[in-house]
Protein backbone atom coordinates (compact mmCIF):
# COMPACT_ATOMS: atom_id res chain seq x y z
CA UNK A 1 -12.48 7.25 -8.41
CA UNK A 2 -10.41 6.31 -5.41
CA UNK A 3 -7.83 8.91 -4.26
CA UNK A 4 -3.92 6.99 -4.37
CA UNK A 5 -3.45 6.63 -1.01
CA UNK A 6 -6.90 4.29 -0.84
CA UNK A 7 -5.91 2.62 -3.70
CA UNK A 8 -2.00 2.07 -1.89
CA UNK A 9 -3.83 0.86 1.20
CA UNK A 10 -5.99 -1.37 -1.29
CA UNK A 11 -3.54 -3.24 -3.41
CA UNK A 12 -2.40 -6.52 -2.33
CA UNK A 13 -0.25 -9.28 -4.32
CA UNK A 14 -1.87 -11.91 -5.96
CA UNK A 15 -0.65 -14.86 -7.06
CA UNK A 16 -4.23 -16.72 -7.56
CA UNK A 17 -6.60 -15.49 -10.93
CA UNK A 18 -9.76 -16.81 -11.88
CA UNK A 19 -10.87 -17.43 -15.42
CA UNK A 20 -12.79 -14.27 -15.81
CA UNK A 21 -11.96 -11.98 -18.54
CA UNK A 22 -10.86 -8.62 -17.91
CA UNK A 23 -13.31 -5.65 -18.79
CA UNK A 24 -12.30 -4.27 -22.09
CA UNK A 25 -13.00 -1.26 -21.64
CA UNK A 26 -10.48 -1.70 -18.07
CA UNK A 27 -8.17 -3.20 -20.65
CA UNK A 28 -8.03 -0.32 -22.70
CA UNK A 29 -7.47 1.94 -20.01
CA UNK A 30 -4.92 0.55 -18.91
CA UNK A 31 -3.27 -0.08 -22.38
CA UNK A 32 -4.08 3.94 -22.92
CA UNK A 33 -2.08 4.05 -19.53
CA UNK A 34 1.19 2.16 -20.31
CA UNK A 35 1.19 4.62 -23.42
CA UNK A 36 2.04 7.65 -21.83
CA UNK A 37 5.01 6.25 -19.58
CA UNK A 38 8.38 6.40 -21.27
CA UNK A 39 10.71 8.39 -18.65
CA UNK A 40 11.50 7.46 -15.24
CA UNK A 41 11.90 10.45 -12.04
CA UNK A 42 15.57 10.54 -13.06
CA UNK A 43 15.40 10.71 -16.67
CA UNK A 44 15.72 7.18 -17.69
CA UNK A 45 13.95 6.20 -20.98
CA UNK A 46 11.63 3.04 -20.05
CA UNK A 47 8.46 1.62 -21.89
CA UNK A 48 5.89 -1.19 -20.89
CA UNK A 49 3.68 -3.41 -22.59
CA UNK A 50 1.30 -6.71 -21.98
CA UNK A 51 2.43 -9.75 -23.41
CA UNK A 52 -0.29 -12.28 -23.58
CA UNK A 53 -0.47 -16.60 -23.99
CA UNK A 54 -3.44 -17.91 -25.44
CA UNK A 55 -5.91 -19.42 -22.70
CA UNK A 56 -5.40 -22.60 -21.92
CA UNK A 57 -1.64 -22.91 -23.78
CA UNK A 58 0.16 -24.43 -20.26
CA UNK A 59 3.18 -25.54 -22.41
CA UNK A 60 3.53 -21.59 -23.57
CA UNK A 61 2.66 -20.60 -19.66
CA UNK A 62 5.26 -22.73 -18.40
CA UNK A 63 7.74 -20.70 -20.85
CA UNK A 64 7.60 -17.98 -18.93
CA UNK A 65 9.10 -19.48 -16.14
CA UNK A 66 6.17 -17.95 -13.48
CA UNK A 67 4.16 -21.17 -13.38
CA UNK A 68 5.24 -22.15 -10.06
CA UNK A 69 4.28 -18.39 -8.29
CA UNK A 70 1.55 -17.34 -10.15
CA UNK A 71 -1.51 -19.38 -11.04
CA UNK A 72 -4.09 -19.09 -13.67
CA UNK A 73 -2.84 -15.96 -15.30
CA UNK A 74 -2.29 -15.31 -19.25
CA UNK A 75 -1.81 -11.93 -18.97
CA UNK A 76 1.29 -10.00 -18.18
CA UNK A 77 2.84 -6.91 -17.48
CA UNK A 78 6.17 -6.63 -18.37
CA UNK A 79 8.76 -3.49 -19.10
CA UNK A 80 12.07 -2.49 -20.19
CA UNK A 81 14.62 0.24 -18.70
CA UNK A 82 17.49 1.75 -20.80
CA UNK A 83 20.59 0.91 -18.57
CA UNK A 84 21.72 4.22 -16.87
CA UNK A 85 22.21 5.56 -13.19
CA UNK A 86 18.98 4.78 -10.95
CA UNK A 87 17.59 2.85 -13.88
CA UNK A 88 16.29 0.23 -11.37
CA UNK A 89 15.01 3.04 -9.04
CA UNK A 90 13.05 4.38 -12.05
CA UNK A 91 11.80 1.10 -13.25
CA UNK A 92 10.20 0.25 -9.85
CA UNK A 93 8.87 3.69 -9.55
CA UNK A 94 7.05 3.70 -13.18
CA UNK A 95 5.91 0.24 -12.76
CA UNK A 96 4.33 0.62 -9.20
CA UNK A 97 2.45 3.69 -10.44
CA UNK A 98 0.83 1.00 -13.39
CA UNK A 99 0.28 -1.65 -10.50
CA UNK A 100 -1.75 1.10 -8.99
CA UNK A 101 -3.45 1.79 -12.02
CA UNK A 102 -4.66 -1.60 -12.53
CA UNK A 103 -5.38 -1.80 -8.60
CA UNK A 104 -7.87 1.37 -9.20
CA UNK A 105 -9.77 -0.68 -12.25
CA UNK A 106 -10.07 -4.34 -9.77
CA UNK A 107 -6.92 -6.09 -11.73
CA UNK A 108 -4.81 -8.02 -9.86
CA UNK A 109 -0.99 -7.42 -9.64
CA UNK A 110 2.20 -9.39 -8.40
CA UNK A 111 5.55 -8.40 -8.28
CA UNK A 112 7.93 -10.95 -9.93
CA UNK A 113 11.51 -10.02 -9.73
CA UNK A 114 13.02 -13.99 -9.41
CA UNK A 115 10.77 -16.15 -11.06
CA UNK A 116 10.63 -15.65 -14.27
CA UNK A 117 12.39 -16.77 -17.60
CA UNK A 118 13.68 -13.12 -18.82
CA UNK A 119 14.73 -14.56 -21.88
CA UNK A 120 11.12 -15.32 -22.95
CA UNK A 121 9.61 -12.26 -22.23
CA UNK A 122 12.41 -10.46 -23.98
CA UNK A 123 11.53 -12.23 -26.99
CA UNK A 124 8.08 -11.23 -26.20
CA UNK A 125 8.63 -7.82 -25.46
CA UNK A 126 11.63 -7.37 -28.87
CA UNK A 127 13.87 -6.14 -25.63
CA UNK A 128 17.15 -4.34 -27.28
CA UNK A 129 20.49 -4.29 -25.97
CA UNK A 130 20.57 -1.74 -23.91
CA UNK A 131 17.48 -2.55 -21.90
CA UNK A 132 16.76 -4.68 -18.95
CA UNK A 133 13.84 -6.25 -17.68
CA UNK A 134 13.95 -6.07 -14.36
CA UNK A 135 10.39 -7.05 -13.20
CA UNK A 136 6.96 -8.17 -14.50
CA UNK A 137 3.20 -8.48 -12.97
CA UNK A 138 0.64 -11.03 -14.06
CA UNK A 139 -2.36 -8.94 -14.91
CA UNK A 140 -5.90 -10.65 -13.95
CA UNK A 141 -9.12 -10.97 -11.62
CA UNK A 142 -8.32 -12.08 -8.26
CA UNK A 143 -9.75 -15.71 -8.24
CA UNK A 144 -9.23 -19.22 -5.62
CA UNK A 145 -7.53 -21.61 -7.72
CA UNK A 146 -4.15 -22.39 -5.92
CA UNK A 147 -1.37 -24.56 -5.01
CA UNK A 148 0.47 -25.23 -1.83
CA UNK A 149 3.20 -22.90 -2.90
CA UNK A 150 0.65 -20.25 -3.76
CA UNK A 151 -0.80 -20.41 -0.86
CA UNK A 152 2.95 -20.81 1.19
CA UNK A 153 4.01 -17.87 -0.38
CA UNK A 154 0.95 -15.85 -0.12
CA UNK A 155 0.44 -16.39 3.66
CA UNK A 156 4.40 -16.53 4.40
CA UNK A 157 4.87 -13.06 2.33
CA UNK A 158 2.07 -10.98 3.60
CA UNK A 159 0.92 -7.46 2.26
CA UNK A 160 0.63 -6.37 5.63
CA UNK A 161 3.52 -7.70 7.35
CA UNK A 162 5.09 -4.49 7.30
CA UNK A 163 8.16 -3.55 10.14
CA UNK A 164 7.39 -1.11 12.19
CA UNK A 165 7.48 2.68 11.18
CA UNK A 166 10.60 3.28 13.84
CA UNK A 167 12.52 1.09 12.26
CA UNK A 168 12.22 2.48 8.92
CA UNK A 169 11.73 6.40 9.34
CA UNK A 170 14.18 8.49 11.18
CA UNK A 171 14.46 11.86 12.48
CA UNK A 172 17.82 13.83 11.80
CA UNK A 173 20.14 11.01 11.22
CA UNK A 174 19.76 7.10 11.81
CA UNK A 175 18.77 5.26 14.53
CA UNK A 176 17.00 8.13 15.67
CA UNK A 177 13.15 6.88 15.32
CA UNK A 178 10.86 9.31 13.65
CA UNK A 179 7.61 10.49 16.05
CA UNK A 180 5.13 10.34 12.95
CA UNK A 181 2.54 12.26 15.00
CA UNK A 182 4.13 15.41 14.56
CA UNK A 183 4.29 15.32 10.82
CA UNK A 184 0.78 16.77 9.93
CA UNK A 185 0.30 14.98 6.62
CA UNK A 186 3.76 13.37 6.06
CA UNK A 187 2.60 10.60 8.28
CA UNK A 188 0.33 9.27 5.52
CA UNK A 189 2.97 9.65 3.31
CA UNK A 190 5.12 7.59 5.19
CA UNK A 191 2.40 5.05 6.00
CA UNK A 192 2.17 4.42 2.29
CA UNK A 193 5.85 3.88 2.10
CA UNK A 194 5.54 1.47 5.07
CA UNK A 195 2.75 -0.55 2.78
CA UNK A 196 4.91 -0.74 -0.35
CA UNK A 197 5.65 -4.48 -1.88
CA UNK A 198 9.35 -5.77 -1.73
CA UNK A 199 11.24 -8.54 -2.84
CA UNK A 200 11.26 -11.17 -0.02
CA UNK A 201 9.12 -8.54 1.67
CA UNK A 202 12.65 -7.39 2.53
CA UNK A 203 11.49 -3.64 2.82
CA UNK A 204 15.06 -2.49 2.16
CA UNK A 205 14.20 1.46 2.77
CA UNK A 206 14.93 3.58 5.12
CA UNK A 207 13.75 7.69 5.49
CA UNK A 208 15.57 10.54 7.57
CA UNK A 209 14.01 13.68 8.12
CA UNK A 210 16.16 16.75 7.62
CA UNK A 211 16.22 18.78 10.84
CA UNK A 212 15.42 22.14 9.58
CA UNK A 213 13.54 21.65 6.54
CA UNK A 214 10.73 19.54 4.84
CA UNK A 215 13.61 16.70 3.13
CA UNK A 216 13.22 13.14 3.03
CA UNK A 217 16.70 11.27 2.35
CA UNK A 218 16.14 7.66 1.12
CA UNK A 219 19.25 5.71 1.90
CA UNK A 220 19.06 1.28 0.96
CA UNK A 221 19.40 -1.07 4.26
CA UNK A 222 21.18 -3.25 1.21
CA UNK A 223 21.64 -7.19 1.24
CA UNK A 224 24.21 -7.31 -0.80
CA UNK A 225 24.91 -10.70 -1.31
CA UNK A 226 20.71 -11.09 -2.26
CA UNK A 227 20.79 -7.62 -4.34
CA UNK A 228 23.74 -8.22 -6.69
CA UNK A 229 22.91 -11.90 -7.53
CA UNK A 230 21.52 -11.33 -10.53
CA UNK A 231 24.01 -8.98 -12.41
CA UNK A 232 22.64 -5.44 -13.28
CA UNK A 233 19.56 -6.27 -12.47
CA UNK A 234 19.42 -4.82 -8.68
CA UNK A 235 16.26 -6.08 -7.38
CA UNK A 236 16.06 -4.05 -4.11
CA UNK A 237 17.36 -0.80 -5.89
CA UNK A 238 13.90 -1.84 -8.30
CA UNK A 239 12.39 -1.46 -4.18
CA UNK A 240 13.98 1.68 -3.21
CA UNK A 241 11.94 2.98 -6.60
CA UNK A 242 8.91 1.20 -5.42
CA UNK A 243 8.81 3.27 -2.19
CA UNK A 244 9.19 6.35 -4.00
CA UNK A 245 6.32 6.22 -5.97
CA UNK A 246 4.37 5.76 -3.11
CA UNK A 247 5.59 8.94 -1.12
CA UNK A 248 5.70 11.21 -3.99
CA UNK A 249 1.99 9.67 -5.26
CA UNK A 250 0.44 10.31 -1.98
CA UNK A 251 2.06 13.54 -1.44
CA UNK A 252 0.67 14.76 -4.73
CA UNK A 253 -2.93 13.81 -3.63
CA UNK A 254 -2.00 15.34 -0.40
CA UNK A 255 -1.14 18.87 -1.89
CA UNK A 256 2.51 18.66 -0.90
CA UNK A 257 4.41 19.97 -3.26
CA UNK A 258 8.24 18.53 -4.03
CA UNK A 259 10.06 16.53 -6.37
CA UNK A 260 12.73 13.60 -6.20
CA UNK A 261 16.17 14.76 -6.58
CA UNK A 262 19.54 13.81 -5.93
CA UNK A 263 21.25 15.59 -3.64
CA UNK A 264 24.23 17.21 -4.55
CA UNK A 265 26.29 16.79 -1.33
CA UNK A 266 27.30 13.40 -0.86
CA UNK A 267 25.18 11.98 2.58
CA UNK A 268 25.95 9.29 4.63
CA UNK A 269 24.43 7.17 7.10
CA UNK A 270 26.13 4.43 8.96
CA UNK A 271 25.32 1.09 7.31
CA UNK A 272 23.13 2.69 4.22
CA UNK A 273 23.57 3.51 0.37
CA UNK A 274 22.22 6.95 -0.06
CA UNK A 275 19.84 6.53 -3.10
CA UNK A 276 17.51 10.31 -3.04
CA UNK A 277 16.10 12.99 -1.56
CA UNK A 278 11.85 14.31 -1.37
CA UNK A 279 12.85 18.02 -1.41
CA UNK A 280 9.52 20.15 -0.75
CA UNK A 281 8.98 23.06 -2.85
């Protein structure tokens, strides 16, 4: 089995799947998976399932309103989040850790916050009223069939085009960069964070050190106008969880003990939303 970080530096997004069935026995895994996730970091109740078109049904594909992004997939990931403080932040976080998952057993995974007709997988899904779906992930083997979109979209939103780690990790307060070669282990950590998907590859987080103590404040470089366009569904809050789950994941399999928490004093940064805090034990 692959340790999380190689699995983090493995997963890509794709939007291409070939007709190849998945392994059942990967299916079930991953089923057996989605089974034990119910509660998000902050206490959020959220639960995921696969909703699945028959093979070959484009008129039921095209329902789902991803035909355009994603090609060749009938299988999907898709979730719900009880609406509640940091309910985005948990979503993101819960549903990374399954993209992982299926990244571990060779399944293919794309995050797709826009395109997609919400209505139709909340049919699929029997969403109640007090959840939200704020994301979902075609589930498949990585296969060649494409379009020109695909293929725009794939080259124009690259895994790897990632910003650089001084402008996303700082040291004591923002703006100051962060000199990852003096953080032992914690640079890994925050190379995985720098390797997290985002929405428009946006990568809307940003890290300051603590001076003094082994804390990670995540504060949102926000756009608002992009974030709050679709109502309570906050699609770079659904990020901010993203990047979590990568830094407390790896520094799990790192033996660095802490847990996400909100910080009681309210912190600022010039420009930011504060959003949590990795507090080591």
């Amino acid at each position: 089995m692959s340790s999380i970080i190689e699995v983090i530096q493995k997963r890509t997004s794709v939007r291409s799947y070939s007709d190849e069935k998945l392994d059942v026995a990967k299916k079930e895994e991953l089923t057996d998976f989605l089974r034990h996730i119910s509660q998000g970091p902050f206490g959020n109740a959220l639960r995921f399932q696969m909703v699945e078109v028959p093979e070959g049904n484009e008129s039921e594909l095209r329902k789902l309103g991803t035909y355009s992004m994603i090609r060749g997939a009938f299988l999907y990931l898709a979730g719900a989040v009880c609406r509640g403080e940091r309910a985005m932040e948990d979503y993101g976080y819960c549903m990374e850790s399954v993209v992982l998952k299926a990244t571990e057993l060779g399944i293919g995974t794309c995050w797709l916050g826009g395109s997609l007709d919400r209505s139709v997988f909340a049919a699929r899904i029997g969403l109640g009223p007090q959840e939200l779906i704020p994301a979902v992930s075609p589930l498949g083997i990585p296969g060649t069939k494409s379009t020109w979109l695909v293929t725009l979209l794939g080259t124009s939103r690259g895994t790897r085009n990632r910003k650089k780690p001084e402008e996303l990790f700082y040291k004591g307060e923002a703006g100051q960069p962060m000199d990852l070669s003096n953080f032992g282990p914690y640079h890994t950590v925050l190379e995985s964070v720098r390797l997290a998907p985002s929405a428009r590859n946006k990568q809307p987080w940003r890290i300051i050190k603590e001076d003094g103590r082994d804390t990670y404040h995540f504060f949102m470089d926000e756009d608002e106008g992009y974030n709050r366009s679709r109502g309570e569904i906050r699609i770079q809050n659904v990020d901010m969880g993203i990047a979590m789950c990568h830094f407390a994941l790896s520094a799990q399999a790192l033996s660095l003990n802490g847990r996400l928490t909100v910080e009681s004093e309210h912190l600022e940064a010039p420009g930011l939303v504060y959003v949590a805090s990795w507090v080591s034990k």
